[in-house]
C-alpha atoms as a PDB file:
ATOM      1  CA  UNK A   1      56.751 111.688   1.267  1.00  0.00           C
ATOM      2  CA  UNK A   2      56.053 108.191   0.726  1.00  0.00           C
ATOM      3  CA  UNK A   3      53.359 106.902   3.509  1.00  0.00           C
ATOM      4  CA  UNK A   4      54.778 103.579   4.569  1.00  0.00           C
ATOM      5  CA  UNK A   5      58.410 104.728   4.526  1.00  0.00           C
ATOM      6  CA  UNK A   6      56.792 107.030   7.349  1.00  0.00           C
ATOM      7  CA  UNK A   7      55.007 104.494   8.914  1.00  0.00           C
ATOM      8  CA  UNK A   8      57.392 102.410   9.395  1.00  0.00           C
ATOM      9  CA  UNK A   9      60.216 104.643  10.343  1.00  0.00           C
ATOM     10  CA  UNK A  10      58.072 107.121  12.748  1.00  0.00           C
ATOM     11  CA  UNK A  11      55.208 105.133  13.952  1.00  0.00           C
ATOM     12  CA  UNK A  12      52.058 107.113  13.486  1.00  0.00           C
ATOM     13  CA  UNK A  13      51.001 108.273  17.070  1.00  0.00           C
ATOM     14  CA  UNK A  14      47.302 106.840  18.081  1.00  0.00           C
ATOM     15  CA  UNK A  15      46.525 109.923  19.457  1.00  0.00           C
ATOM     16  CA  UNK A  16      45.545 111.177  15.901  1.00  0.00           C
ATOM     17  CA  UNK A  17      44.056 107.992  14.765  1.00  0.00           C
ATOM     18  CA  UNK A  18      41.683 108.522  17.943  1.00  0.00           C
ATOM     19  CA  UNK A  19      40.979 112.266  17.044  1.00  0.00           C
ATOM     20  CA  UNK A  20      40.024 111.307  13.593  1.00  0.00           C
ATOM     21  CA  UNK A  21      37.647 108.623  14.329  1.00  0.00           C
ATOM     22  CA  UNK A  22      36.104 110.825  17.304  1.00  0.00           C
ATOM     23  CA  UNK A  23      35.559 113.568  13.492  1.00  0.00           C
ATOM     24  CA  UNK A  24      34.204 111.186  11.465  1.00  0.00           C
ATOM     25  CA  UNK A  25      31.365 110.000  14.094  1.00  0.00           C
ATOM     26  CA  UNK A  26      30.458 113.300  15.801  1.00  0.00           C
ATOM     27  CA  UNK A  27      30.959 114.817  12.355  1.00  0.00           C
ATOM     28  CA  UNK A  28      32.072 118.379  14.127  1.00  0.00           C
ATOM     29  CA  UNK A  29      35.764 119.925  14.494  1.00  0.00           C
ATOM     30  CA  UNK A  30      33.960 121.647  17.867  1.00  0.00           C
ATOM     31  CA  UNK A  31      32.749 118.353  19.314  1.00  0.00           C
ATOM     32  CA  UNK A  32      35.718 115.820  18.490  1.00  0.00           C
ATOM     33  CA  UNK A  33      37.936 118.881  20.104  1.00  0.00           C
ATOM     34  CA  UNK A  34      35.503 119.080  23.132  1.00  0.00           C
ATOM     35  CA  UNK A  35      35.685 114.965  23.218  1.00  0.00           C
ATOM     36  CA  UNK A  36      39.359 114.897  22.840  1.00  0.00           C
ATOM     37  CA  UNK A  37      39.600 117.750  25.115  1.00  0.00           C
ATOM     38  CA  UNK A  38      41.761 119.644  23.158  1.00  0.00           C
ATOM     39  CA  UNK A  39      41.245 122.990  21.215  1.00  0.00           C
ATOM     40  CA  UNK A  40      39.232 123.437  17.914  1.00  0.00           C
ATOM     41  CA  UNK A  41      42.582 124.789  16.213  1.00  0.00           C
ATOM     42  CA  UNK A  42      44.608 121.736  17.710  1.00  0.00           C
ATOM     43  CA  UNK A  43      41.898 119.194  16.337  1.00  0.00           C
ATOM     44  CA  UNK A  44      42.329 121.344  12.728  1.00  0.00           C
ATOM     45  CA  UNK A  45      46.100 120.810  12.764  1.00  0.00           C
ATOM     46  CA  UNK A  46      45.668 117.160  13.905  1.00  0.00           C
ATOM     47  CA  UNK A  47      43.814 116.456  10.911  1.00  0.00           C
ATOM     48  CA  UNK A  48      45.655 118.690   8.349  1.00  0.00           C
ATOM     49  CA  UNK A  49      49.042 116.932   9.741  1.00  0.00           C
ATOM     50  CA  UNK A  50      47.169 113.210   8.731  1.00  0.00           C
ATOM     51  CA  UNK A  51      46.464 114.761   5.481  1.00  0.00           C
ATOM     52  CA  UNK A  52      49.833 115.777   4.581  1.00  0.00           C
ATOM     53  CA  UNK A  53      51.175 112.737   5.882  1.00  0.00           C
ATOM     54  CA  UNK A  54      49.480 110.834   3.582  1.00  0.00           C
ATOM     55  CA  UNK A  55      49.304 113.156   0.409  1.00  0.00           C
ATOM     56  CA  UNK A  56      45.714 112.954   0.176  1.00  0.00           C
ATOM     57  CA  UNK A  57      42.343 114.529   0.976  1.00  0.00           C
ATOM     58  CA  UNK A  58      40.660 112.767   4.123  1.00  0.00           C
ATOM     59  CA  UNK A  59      37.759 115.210   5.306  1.00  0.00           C
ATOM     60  CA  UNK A  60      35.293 117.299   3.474  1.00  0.00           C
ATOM     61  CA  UNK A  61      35.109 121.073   5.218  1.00  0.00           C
ATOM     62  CA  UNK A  62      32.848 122.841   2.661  1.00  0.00           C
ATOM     63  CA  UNK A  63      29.656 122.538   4.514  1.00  0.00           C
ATOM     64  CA  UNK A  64      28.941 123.232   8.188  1.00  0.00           C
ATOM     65  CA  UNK A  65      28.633 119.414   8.911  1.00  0.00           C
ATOM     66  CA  UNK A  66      32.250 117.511   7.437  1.00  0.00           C
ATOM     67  CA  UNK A  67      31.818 114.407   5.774  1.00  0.00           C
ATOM     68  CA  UNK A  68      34.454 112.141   4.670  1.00  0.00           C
ATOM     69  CA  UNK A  69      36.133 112.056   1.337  1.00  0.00           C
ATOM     70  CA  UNK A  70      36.301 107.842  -0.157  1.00  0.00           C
ATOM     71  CA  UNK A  71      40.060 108.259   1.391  1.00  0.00           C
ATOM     72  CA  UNK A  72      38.666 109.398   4.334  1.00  0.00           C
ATOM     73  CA  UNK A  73      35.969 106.508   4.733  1.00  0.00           C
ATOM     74  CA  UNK A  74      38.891 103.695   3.691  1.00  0.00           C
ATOM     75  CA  UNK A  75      41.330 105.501   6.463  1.00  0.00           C
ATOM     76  CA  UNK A  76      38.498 105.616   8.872  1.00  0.00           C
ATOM     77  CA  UNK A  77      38.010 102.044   8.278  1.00  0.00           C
ATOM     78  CA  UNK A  78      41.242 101.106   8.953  1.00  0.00           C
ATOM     79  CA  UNK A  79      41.973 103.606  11.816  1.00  0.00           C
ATOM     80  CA  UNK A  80      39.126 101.846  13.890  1.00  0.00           C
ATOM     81  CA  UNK A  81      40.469  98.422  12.908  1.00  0.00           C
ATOM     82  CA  UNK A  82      44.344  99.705  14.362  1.00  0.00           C
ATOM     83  CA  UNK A  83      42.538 101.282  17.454  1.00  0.00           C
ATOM     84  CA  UNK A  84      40.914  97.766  18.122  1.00  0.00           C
ATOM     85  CA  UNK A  85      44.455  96.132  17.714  1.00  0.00           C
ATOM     86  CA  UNK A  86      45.757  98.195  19.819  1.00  0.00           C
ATOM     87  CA  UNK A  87      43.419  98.098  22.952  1.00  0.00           C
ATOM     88  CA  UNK A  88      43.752  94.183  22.314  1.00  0.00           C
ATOM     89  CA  UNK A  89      47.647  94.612  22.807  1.00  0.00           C
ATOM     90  CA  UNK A  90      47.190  96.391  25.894  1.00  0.00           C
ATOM     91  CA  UNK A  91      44.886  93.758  27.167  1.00  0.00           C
ATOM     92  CA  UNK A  92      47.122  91.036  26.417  1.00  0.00           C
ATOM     93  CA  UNK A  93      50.604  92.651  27.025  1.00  0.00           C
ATOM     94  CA  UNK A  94      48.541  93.426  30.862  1.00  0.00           C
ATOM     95  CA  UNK A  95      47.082  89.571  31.163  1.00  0.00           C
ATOM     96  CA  UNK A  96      50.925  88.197  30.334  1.00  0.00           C
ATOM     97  CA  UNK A  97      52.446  90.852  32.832  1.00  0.00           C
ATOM     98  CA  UNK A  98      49.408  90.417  35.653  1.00  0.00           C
ATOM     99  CA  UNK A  99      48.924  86.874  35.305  1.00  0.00           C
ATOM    100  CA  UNK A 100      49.479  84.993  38.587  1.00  0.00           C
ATOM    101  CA  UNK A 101      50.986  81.601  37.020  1.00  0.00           C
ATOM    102  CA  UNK A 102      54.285  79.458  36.606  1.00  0.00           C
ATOM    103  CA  UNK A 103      56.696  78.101  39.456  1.00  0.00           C
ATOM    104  CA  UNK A 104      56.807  80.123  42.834  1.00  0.00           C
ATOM    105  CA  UNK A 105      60.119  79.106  45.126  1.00  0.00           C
ATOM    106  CA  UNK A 106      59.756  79.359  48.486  1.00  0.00           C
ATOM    107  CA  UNK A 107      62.318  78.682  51.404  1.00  0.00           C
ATOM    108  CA  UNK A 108      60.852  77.930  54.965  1.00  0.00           C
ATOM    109  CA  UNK A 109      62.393  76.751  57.972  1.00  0.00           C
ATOM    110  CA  UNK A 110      60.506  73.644  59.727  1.00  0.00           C
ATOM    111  CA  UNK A 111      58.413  75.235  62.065  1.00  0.00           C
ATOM    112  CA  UNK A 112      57.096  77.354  59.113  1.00  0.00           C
ATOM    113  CA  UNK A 113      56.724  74.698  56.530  1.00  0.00           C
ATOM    114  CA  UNK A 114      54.780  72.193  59.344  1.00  0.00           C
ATOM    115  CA  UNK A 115      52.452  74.636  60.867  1.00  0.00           C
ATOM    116  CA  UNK A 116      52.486  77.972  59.400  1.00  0.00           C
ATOM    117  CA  UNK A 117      52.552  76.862  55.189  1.00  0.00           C
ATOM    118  CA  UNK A 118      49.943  74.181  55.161  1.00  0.00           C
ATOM    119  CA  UNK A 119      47.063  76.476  55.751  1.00  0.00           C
ATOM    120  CA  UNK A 120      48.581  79.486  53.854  1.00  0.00           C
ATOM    121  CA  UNK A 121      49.460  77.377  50.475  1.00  0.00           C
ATOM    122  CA  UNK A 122      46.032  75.615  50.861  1.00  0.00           C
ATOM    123  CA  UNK A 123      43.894  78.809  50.122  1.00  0.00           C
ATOM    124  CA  UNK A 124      46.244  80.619  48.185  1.00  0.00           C
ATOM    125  CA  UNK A 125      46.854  77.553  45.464  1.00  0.00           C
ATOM    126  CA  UNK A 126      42.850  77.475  46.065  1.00  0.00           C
ATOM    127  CA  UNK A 127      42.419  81.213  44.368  1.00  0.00           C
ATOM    128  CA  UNK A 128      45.705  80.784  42.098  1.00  0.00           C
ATOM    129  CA  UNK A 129      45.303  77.341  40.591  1.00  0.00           C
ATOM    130  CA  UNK A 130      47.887  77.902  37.861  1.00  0.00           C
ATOM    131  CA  UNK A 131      50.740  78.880  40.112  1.00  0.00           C
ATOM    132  CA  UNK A 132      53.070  75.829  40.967  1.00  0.00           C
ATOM    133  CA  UNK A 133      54.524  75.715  44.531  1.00  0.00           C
ATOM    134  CA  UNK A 134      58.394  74.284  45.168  1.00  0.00           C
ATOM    135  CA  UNK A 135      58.976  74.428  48.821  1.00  0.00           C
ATOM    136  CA  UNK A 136      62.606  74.040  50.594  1.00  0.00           C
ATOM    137  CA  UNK A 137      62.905  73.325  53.752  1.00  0.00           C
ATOM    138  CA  UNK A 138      66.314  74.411  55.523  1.00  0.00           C
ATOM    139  CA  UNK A 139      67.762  76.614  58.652  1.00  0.00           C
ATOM    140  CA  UNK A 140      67.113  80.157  58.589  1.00  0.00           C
ATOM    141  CA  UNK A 141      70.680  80.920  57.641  1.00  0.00           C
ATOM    142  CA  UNK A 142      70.559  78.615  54.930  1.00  0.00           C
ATOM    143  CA  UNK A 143      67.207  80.347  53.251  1.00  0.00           C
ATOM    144  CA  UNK A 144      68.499  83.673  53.539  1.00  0.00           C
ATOM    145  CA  UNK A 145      72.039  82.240  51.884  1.00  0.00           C
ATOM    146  CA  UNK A 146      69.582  80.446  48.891  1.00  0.00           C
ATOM    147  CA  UNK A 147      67.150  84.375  48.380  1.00  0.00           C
ATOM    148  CA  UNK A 148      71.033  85.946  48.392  1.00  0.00           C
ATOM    149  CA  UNK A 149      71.864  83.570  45.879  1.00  0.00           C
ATOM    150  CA  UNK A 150      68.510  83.868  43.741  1.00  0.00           C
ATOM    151  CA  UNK A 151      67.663  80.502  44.002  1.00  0.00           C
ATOM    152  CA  UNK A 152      64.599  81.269  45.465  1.00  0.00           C
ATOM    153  CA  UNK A 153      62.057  83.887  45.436  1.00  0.00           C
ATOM    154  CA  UNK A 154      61.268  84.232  49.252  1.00  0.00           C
ATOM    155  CA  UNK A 155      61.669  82.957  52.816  1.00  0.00           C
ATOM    156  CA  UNK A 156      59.757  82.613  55.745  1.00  0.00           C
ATOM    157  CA  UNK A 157      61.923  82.656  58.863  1.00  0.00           C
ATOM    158  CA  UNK A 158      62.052  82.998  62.225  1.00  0.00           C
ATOM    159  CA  UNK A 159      64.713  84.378  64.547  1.00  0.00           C
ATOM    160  CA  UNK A 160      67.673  85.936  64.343  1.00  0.00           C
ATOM    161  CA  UNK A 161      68.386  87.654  60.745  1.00  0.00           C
ATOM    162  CA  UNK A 162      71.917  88.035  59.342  1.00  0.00           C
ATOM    163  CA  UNK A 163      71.212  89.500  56.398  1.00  0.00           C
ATOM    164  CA  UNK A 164      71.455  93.664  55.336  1.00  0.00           C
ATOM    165  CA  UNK A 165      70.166  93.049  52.020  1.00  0.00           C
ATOM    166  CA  UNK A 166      66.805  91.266  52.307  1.00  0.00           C
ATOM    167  CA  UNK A 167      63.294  93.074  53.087  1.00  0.00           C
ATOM    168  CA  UNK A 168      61.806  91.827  56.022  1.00  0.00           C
ATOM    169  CA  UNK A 169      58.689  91.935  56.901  1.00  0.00           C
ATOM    170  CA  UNK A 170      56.689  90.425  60.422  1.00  0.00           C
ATOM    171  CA  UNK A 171      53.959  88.442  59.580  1.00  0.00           C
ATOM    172  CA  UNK A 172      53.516  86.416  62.959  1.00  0.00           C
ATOM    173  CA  UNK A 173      54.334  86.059  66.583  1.00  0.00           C
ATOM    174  CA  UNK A 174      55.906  82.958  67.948  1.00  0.00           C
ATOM    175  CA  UNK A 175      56.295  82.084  72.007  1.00  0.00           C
ATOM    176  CA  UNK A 176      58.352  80.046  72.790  1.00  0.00           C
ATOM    177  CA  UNK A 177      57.945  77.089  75.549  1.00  0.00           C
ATOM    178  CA  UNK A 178      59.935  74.386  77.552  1.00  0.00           C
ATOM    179  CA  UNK A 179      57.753  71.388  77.221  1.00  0.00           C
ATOM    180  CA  UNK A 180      58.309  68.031  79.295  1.00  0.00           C
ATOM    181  CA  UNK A 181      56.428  64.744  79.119  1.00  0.00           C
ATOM    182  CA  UNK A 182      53.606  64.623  81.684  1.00  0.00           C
ATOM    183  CA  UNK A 183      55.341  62.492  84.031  1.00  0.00           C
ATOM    184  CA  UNK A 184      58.484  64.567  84.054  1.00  0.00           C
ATOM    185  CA  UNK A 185      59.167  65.491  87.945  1.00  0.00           C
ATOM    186  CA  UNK A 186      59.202  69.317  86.712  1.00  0.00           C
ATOM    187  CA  UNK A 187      56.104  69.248  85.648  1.00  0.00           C
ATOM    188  CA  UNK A 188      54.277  69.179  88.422  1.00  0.00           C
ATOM    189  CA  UNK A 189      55.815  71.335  89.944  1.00  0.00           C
ATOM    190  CA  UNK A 190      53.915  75.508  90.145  1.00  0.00           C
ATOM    191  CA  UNK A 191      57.362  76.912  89.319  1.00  0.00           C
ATOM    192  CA  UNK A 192      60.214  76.284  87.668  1.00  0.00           C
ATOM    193  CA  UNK A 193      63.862  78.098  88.188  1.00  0.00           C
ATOM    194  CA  UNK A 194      66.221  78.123  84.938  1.00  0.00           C
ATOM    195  CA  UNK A 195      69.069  76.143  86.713  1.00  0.00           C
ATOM    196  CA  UNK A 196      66.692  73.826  87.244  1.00  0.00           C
ATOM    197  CA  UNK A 197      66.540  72.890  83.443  1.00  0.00           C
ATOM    198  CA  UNK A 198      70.410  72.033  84.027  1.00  0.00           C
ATOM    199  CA  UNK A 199      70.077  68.722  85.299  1.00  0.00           C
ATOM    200  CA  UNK A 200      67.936  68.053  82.187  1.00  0.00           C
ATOM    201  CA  UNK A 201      68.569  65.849  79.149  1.00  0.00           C
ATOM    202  CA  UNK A 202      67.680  68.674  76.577  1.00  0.00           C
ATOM    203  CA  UNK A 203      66.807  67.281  72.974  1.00  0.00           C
ATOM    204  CA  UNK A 204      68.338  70.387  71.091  1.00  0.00           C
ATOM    205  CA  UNK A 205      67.266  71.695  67.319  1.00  0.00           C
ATOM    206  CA  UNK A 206      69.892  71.460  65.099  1.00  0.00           C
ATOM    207  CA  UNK A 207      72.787  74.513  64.960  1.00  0.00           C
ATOM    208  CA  UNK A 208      72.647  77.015  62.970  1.00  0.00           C
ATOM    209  CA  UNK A 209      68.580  77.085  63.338  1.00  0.00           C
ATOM    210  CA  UNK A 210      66.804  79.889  64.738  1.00  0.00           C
ATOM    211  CA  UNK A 211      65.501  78.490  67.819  1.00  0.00           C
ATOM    212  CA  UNK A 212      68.820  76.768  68.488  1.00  0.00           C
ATOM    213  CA  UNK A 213      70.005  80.752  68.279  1.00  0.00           C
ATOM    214  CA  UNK A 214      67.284  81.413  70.947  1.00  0.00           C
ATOM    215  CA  UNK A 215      67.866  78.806  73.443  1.00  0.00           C
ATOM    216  CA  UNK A 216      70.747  79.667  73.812  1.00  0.00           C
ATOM    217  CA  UNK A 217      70.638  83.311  73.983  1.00  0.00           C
ATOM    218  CA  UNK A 218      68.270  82.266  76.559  1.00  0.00           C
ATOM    219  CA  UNK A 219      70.832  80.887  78.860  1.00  0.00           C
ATOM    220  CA  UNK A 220      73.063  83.616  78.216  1.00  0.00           C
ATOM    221  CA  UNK A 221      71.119  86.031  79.631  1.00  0.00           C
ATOM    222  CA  UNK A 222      70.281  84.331  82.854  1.00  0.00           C
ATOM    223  CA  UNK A 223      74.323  84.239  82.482  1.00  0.00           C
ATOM    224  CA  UNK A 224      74.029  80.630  82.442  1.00  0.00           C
ATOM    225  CA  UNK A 225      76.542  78.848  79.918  1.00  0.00           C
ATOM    226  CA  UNK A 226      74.731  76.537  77.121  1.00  0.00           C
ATOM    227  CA  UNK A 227      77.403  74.750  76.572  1.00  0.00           C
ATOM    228  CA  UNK A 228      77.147  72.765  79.892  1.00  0.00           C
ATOM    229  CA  UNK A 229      73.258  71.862  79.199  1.00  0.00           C
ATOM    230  CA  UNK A 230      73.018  68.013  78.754  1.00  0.00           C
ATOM    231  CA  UNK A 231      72.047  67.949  75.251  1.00  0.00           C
ATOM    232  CA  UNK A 232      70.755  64.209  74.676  1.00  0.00           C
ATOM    233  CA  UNK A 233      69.712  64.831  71.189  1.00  0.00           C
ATOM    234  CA  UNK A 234      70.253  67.314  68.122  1.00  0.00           C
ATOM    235  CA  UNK A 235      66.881  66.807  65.686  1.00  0.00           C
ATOM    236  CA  UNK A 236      66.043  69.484  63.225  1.00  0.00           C
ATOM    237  CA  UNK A 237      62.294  68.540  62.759  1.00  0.00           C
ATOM    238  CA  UNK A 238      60.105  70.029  65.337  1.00  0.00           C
ATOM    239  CA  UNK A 239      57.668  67.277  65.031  1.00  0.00           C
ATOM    240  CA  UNK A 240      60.314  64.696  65.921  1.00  0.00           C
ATOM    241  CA  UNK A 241      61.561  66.683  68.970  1.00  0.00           C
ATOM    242  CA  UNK A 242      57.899  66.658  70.825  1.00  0.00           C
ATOM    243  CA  UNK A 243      57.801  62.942  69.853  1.00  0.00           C
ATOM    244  CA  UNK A 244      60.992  62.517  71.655  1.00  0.00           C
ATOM    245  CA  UNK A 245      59.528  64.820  74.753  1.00  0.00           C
ATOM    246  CA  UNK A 246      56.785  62.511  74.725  1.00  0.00           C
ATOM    247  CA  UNK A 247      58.177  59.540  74.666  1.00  0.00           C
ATOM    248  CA  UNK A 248      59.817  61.364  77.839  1.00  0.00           C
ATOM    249  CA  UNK A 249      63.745  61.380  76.199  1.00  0.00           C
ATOM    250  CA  UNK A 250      64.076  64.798  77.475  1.00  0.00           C
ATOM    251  CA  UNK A 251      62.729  68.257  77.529  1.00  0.00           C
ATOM    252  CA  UNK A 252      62.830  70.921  75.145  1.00  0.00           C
ATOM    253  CA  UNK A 253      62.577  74.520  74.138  1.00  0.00           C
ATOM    254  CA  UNK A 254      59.976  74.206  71.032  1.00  0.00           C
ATOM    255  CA  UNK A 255      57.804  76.786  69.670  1.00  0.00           C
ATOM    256  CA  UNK A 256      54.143  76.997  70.875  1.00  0.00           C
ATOM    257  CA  UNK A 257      52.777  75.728  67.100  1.00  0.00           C
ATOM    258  CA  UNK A 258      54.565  72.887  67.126  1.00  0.00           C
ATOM    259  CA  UNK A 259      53.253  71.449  70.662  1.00  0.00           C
ATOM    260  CA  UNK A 260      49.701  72.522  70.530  1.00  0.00           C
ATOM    261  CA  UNK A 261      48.696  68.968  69.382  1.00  0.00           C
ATOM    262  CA  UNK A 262      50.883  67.442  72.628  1.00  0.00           C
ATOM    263  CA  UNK A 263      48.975  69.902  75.027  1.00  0.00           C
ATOM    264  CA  UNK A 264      45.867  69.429  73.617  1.00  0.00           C
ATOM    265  CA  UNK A 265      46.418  65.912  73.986  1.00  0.00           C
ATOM    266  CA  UNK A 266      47.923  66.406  78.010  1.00  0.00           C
ATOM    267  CA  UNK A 267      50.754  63.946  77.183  1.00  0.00           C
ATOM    268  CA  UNK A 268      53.040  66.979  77.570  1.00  0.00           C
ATOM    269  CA  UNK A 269      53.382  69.755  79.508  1.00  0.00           C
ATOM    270  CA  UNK A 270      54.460  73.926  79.878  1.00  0.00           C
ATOM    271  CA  UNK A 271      57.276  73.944  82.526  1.00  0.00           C
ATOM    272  CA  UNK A 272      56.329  77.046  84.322  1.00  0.00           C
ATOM    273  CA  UNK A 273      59.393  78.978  84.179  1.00  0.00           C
ATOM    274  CA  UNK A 274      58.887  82.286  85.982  1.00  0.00           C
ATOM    275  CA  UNK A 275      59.597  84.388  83.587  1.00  0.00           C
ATOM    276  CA  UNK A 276      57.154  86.454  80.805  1.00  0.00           C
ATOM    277  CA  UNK A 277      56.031  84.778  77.696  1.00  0.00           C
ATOM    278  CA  UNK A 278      59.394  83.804  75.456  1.00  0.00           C
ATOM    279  CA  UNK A 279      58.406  85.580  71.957  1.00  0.00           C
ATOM    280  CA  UNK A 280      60.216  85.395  68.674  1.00  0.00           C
ATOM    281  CA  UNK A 281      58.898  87.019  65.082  1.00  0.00           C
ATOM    282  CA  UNK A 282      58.268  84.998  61.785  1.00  0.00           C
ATOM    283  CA  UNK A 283      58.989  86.935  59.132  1.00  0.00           C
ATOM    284  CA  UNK A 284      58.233  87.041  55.354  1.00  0.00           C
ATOM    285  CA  UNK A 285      62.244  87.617  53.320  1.00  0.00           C
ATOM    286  CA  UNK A 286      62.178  89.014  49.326  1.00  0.00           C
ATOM    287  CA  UNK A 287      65.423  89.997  47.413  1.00  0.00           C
ATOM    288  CA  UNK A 288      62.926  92.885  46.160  1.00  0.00           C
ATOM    289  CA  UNK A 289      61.874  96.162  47.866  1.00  0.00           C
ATOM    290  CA  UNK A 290      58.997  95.773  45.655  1.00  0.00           C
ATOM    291  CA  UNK A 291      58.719  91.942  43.692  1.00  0.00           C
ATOM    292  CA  UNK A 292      58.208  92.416  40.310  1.00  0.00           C
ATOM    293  CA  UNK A 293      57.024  89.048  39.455  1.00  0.00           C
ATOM    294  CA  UNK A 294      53.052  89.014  39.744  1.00  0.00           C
ATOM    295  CA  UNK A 295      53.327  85.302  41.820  1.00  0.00           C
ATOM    296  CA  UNK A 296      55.992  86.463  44.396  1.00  0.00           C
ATOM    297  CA  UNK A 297      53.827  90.247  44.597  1.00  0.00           C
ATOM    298  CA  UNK A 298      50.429  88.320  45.246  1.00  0.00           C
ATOM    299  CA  UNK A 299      51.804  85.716  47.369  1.00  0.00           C
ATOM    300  CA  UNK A 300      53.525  88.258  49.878  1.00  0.00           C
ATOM    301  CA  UNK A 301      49.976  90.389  50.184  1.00  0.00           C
ATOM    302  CA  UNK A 302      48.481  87.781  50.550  1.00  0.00           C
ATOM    303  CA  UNK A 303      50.569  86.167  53.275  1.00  0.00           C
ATOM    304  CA  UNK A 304      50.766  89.839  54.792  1.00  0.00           C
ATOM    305  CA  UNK A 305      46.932  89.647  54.781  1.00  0.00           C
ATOM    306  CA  UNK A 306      46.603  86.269  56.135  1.00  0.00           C
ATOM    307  CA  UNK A 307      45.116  85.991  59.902  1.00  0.00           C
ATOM    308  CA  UNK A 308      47.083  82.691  61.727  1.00  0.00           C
ATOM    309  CA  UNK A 309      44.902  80.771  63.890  1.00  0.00           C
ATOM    310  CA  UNK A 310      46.617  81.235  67.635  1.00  0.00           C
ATOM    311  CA  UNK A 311      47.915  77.875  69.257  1.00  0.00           C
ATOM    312  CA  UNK A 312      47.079  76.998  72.589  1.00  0.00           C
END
């Protein structure tokens, strides 16, 4: 049988290549087979199978100690040479298939891209230089509508999730507070009643946004209706809203990240509603039980990893 017909038609396993080159450097049928570990007789039959493969002699067996036949020495030559291209394969096939690089598409909603993202994309484009980072900003419905869609690669919510299809996973805790300038009659005051928020000008996020979801599920369970709170303003940036409180437009339900600047600074305040801390989840979204590109796999255990600093 012609070699190279062979060769090309059944690939020649590199199993045998390796058992050969282990015989022709230990020079010893006993210690290739104890290398390889495999029998004596299954080393024998490896080598006779390469021999009449190729139609030619590759091993001398007269003597106690085999040598190589000048067939054997060329073949051994070459069988080192295919070995070598073949562990630099595997090193290259892994480096293309492990490489964190290329375009990473994240959705966020506000709160996460402001306060959450900066700090997170910071040190991870800091260890993964070669990964580029496009970030969307939109309403949680809308991000889990774009990772349904494939547009992008993940999300990072919070509140309510629609979506049977996505993996979710928590990666922070949110509380939420009702913040009012300083010089807002409620707060000075030691305790505030819901109703009282009634006769408020509210500056509202925008619908359709997860804490727009939560105010108003709020209300709802104090059986209060949301649709008779004085909304003043709709804003969907949560930077812009605690301006507005500021500025002493209204008050407003915001999450605790976005106002620690304000409270740090006193010119707003917590209205002490007597209630327990108002908590919501952020949560990391992926199409994929499992991603199988390396940027989206690192980035998730990475984020999973990642310990937020607590707001005030």
């Amino acid at each position: 049988m012609n070699f190279f017909h062979t060769y090309y038609n059944t690939p020649m396993e590199d199993h045998r290549l390796k058992a050969f080159c282990l015989l022709a450097e230990l020079k010893s049928f006993s210690k290739a087979a104890e290398a390889k570990f495999i029998t004596q007789s299954a080393m024998s039959h490896l080598i006779k199978n390469l021999e009449e493969e190729l139609g030619v002699k590759l091993v001398n067996r007269e003597s106690k100690n085999i040598s190589l036949t000048p067939a054997g020495r060329v073949f051994y030559q070459y069988a080192k040479r295919i070995l070598g291209l073949y562990k630099e394969m595997e090193n290259e096939v892994y480096n293309i298939a492990t490489k964190v690089k290329g375009t990473l598409y994240i959705g966020a909603t506000p709160t996460v891209a402001v306060y959450l993202l900066p700090q997170v994309l910071y040190e991870f484009l800091r260890r993964y230089p070669e990964v580029h980072v496009e970030l969307s900003v939109d309403s949680t419905d809308k991000v889990i509508e774009r990772l349904e869609t494939g547009s992008i690669d993940l999300g990072v919510v919070e509140g309510k999730l629609k979506s049977r299809f996505l993996t979710t996973e928590e990666i922070a805790e949110d509380e939420i507070v009702v913040i009012a300038s300083d010089d807002n009659p409620l707060a000075r005051k030691e305790k505030v009643v819901p109703k009282e928020l009634l006769s408020q000008p509210f500056i509202m996020p925008a619908k359709g946004s997860g804490l727009r979801e939560f105010v108003e599920d709020f209300f709802r369970q104090l059986k209060l209706n949301p649709e008779k709170l004085r909304v003043c303003m709709t804003i969907d940036t949560p930077e812009l809203i605690v301006q507005m409180v500021q500025a002493g437009r209204g008050i407003a339900f915001v999450s605790k990240w976005a106002a620690f600047r304000a409270l740090r600074e006193g010119s707003v305040r917590i209205l002490p509603l007597n209630r327990k801390g108002l908590m919501r989840k952020f949560y990391l979204l992926t199409a994929e039980q499992e991603p199988s590109s390396p940027g989206v796999k690192r980035f998730r255990e990475f984020l999973m990893e990642y310990r937020f600093f607590e707001p005030l």
